[in-house]
C-alpha atoms as a PDB file:
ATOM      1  CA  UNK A   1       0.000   0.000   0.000  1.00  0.00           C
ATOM      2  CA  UNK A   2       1.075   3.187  -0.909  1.00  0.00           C
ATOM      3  CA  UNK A   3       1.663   6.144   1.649  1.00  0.00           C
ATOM      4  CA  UNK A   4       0.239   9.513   1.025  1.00  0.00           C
ATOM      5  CA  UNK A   5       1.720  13.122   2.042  1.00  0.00           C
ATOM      6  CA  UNK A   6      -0.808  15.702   1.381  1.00  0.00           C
ATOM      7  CA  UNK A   7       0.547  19.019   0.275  1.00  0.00           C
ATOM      8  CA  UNK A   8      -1.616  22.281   0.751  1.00  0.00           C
ATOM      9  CA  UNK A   9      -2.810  23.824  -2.164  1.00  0.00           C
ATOM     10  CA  UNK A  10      -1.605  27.282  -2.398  1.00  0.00           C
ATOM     11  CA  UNK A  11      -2.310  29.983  -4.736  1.00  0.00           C
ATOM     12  CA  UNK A  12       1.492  31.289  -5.010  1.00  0.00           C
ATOM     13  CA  UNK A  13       3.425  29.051  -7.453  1.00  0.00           C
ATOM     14  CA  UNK A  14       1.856  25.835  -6.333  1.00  0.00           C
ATOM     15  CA  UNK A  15       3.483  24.179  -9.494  1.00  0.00           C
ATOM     16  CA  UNK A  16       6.921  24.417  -7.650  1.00  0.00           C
ATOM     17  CA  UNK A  17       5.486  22.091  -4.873  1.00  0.00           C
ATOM     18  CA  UNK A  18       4.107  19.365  -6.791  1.00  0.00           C
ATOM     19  CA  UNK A  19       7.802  19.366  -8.963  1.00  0.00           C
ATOM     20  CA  UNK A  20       9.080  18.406  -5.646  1.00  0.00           C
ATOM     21  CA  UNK A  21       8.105  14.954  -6.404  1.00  0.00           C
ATOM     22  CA  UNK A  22       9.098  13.232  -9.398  1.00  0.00           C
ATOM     23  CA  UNK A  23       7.668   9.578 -10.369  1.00  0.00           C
ATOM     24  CA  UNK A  24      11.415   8.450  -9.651  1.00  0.00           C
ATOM     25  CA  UNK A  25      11.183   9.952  -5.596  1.00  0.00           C
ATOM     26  CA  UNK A  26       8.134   8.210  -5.389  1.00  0.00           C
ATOM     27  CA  UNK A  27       8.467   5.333  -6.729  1.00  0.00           C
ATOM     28  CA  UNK A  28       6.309   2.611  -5.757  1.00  0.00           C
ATOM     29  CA  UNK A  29       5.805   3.543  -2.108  1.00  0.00           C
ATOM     30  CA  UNK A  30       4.753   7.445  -2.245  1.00  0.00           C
ATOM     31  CA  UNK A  31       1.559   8.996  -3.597  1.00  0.00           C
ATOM     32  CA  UNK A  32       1.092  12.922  -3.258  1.00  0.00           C
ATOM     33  CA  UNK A  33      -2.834  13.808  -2.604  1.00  0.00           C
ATOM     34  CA  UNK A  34      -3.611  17.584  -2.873  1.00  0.00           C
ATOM     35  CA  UNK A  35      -5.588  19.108  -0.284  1.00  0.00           C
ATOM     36  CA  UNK A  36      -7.343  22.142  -1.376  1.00  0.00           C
ATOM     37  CA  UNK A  37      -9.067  24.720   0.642  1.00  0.00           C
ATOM     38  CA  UNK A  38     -10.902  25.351  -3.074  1.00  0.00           C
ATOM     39  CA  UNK A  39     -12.245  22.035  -2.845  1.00  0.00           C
ATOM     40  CA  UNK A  40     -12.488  21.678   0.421  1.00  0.00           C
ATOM     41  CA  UNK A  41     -11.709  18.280   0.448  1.00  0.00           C
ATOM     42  CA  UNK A  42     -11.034  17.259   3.942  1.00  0.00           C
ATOM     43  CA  UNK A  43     -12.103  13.658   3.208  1.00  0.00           C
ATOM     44  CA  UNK A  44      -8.965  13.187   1.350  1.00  0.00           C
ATOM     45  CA  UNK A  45      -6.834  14.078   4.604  1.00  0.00           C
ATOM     46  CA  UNK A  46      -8.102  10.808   5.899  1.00  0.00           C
ATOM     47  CA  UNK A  47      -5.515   8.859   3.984  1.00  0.00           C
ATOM     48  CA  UNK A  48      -2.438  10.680   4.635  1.00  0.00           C
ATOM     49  CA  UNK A  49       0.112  10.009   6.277  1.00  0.00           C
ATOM     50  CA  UNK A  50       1.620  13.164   6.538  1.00  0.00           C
ATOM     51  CA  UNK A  51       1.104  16.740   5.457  1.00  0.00           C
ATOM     52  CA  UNK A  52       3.185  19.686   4.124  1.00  0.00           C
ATOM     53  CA  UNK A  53       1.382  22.798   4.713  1.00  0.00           C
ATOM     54  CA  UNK A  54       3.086  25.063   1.962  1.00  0.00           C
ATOM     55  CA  UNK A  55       3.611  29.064   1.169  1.00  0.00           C
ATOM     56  CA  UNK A  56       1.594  31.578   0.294  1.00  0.00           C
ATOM     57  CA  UNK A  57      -0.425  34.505   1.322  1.00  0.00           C
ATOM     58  CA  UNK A  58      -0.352  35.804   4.749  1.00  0.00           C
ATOM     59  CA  UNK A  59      -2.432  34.914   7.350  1.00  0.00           C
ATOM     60  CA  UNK A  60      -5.521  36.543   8.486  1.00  0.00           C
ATOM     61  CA  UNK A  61      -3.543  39.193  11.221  1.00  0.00           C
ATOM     62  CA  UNK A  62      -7.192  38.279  13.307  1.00  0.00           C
ATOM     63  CA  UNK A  63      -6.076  34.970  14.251  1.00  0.00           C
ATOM     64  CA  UNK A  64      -2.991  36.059  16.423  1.00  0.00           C
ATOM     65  CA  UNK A  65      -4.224  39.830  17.027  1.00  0.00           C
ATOM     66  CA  UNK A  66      -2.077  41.513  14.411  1.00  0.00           C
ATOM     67  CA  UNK A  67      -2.882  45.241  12.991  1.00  0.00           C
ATOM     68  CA  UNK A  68      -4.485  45.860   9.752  1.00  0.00           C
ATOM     69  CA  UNK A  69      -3.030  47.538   7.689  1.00  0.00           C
ATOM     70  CA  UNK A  70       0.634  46.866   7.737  1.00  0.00           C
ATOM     71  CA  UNK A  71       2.606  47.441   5.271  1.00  0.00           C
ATOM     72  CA  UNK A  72       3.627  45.182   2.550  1.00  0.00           C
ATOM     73  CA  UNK A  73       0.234  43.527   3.425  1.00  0.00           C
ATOM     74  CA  UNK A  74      -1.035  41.050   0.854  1.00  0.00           C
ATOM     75  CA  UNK A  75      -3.843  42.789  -1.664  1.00  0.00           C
ATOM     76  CA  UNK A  76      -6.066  39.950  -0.515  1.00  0.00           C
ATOM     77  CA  UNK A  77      -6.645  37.310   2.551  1.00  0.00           C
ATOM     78  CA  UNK A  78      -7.652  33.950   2.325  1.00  0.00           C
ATOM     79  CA  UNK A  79      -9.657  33.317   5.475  1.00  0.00           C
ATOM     80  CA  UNK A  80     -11.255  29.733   3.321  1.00  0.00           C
ATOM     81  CA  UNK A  81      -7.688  28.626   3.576  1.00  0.00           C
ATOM     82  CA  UNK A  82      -7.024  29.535   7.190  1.00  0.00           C
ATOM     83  CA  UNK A  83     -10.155  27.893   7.683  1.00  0.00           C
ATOM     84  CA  UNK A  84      -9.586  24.596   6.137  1.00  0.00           C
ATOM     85  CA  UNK A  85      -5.835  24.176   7.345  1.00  0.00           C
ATOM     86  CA  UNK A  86      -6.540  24.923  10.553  1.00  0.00           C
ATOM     87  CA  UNK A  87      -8.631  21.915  10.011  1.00  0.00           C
ATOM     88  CA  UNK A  88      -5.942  19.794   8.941  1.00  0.00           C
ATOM     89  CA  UNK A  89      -3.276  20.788  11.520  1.00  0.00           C
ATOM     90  CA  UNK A  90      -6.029  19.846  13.966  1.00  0.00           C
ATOM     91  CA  UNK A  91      -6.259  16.400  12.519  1.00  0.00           C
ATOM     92  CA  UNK A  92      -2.803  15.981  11.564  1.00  0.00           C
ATOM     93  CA  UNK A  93      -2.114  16.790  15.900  1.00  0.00           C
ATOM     94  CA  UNK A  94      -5.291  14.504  17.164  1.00  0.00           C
ATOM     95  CA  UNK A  95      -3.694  11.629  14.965  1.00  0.00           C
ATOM     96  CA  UNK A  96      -0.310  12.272  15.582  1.00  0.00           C
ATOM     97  CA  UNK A  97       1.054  12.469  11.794  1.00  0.00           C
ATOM     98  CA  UNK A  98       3.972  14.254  10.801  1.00  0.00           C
ATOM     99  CA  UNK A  99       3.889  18.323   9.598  1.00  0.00           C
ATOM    100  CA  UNK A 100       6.281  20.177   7.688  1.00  0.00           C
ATOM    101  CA  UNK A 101       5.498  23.854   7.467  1.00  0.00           C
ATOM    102  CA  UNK A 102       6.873  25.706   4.580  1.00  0.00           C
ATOM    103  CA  UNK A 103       6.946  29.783   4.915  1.00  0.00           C
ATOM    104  CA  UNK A 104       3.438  30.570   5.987  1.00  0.00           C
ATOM    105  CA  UNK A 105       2.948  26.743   6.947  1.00  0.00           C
ATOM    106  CA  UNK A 106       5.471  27.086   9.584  1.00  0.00           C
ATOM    107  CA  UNK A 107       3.953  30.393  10.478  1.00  0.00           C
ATOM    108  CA  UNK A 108       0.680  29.489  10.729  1.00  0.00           C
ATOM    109  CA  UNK A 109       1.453  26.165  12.894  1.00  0.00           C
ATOM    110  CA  UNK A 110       3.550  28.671  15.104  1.00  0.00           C
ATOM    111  CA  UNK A 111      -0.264  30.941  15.191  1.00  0.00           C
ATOM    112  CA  UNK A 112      -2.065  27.975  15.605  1.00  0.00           C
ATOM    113  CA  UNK A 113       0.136  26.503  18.773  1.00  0.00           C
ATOM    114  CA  UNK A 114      -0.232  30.151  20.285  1.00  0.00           C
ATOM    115  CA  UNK A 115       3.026  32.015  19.113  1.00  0.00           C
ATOM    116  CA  UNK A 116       4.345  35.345  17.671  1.00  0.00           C
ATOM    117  CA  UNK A 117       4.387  36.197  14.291  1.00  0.00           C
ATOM    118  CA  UNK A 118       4.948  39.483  13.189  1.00  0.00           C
ATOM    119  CA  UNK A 119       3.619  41.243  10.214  1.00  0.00           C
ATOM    120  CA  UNK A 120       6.197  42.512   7.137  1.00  0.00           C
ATOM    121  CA  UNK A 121       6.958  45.745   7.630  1.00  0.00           C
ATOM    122  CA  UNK A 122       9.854  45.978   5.151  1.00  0.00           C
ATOM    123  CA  UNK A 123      13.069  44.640   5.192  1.00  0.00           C
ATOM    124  CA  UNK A 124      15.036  47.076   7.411  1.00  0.00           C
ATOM    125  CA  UNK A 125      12.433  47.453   9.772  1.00  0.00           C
ATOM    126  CA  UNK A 126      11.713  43.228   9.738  1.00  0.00           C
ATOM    127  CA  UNK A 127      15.550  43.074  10.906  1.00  0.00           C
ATOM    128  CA  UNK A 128      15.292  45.886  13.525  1.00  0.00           C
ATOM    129  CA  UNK A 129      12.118  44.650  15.704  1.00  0.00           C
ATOM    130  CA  UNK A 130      13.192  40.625  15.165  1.00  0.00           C
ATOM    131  CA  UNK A 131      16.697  42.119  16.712  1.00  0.00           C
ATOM    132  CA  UNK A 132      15.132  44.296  19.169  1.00  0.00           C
ATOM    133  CA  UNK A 133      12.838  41.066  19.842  1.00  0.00           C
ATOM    134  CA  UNK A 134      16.036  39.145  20.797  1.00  0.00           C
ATOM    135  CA  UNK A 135      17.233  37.329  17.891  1.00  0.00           C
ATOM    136  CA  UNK A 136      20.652  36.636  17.794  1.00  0.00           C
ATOM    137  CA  UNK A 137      20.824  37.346  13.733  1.00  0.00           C
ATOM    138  CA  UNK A 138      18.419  37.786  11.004  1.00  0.00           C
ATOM    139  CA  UNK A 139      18.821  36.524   7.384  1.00  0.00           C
ATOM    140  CA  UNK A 140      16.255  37.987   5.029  1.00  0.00           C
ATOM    141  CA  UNK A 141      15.333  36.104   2.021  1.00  0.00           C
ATOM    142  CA  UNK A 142      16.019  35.291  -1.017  1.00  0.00           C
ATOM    143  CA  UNK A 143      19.183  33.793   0.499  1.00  0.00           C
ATOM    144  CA  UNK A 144      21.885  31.999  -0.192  1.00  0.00           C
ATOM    145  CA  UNK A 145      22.468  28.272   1.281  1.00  0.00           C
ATOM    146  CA  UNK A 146      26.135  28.951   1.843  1.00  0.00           C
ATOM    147  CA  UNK A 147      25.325  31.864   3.699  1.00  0.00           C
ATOM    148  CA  UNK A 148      22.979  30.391   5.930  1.00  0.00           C
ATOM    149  CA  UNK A 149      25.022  27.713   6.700  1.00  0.00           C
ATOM    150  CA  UNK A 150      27.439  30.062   7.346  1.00  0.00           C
ATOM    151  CA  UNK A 151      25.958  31.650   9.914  1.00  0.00           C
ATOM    152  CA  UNK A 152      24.779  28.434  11.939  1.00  0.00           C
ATOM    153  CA  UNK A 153      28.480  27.807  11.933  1.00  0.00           C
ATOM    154  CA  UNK A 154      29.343  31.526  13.625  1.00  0.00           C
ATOM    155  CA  UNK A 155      26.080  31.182  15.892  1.00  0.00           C
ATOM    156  CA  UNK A 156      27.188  27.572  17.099  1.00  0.00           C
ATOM    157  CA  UNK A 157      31.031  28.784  17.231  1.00  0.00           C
ATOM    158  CA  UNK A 158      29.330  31.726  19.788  1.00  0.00           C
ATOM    159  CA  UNK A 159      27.681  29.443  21.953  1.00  0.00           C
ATOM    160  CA  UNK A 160      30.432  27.089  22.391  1.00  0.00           C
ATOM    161  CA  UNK A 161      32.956  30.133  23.603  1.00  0.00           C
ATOM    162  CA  UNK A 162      30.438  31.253  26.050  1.00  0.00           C
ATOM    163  CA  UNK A 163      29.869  27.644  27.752  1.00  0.00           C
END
């Protein structure tokens, strides 16, 4: 029997997400099941096995008491998709199935477990309050891999000199 990750439809280059998974990664063990807040097709979240919540618009600042407006704001909401993946963290948590949170994914799961997000306010300004909020660096993105990994390596270097 084949297992099935569900992947979050989202409206911002959902194509890339489904490319994830060529026939050859899936082989004869994987299937990928969309779950679509346009179809609202909880029903096929039954047979999952795990879920990838993915990207995309911002979530409703409502649901963890952020301001409206804010800039760099989305044109648009999509309180259908809150909705119906709130629905499917729920289940994923109450059956005990793995989650991986891409982007707004993550953020949402952080919302949705009772943390802080806060809303884009730019990029300088982003990097001043998540300093001022006590991280220890901030990387913006589009990044590059080499300079993330760069900067575990100088954060992990830190914390070894101060033990």
């Amino acid at each position: 029997m084949k297992k099935k990750i569900g992947i979050s439809y989202t409206e911002a280059s959902f194509p890339n997400y489904e490319k994830w998974f060529t026939p050859e990664d899936l082989g004869d063990d994987l299937e990928v099941v969309i779950l679509s807040f346009l179809d609202n097709n909880m029903e096929d979240l039954y047979a999952c096995h795990g879920v990838v919540l993915t990207g995309g618009v911002d979530v409703i600042p409502s649901l963890y008491g952020g301001k409206v407006p804010y800039p760099h704001q989305p044109a648009t909401f999509l309180p259908a998709r809150d909705a119906f993946e709130k629905n499917v963290y729920e289940y994923t948590q109450q059956r005990q199935l793995p989650v991986l949170g891409i982007c707004r994914g993550l953020q949402y799961i952080n919302i949705l477990e009772g943390g802080k997000v806060y809303e884009d306010m730019g990029e300088s300004a982003n990097k001043v309050s998540g300093l001022k909020a006590g991280c220890d660096d901030y990387l913006a993105k589009p990044f590059a891999f080499k300079e993330l990994m760069a900067r575990v390596e100088a954060l992990s270097r830190r914390g070894r000199a101060q033990a």
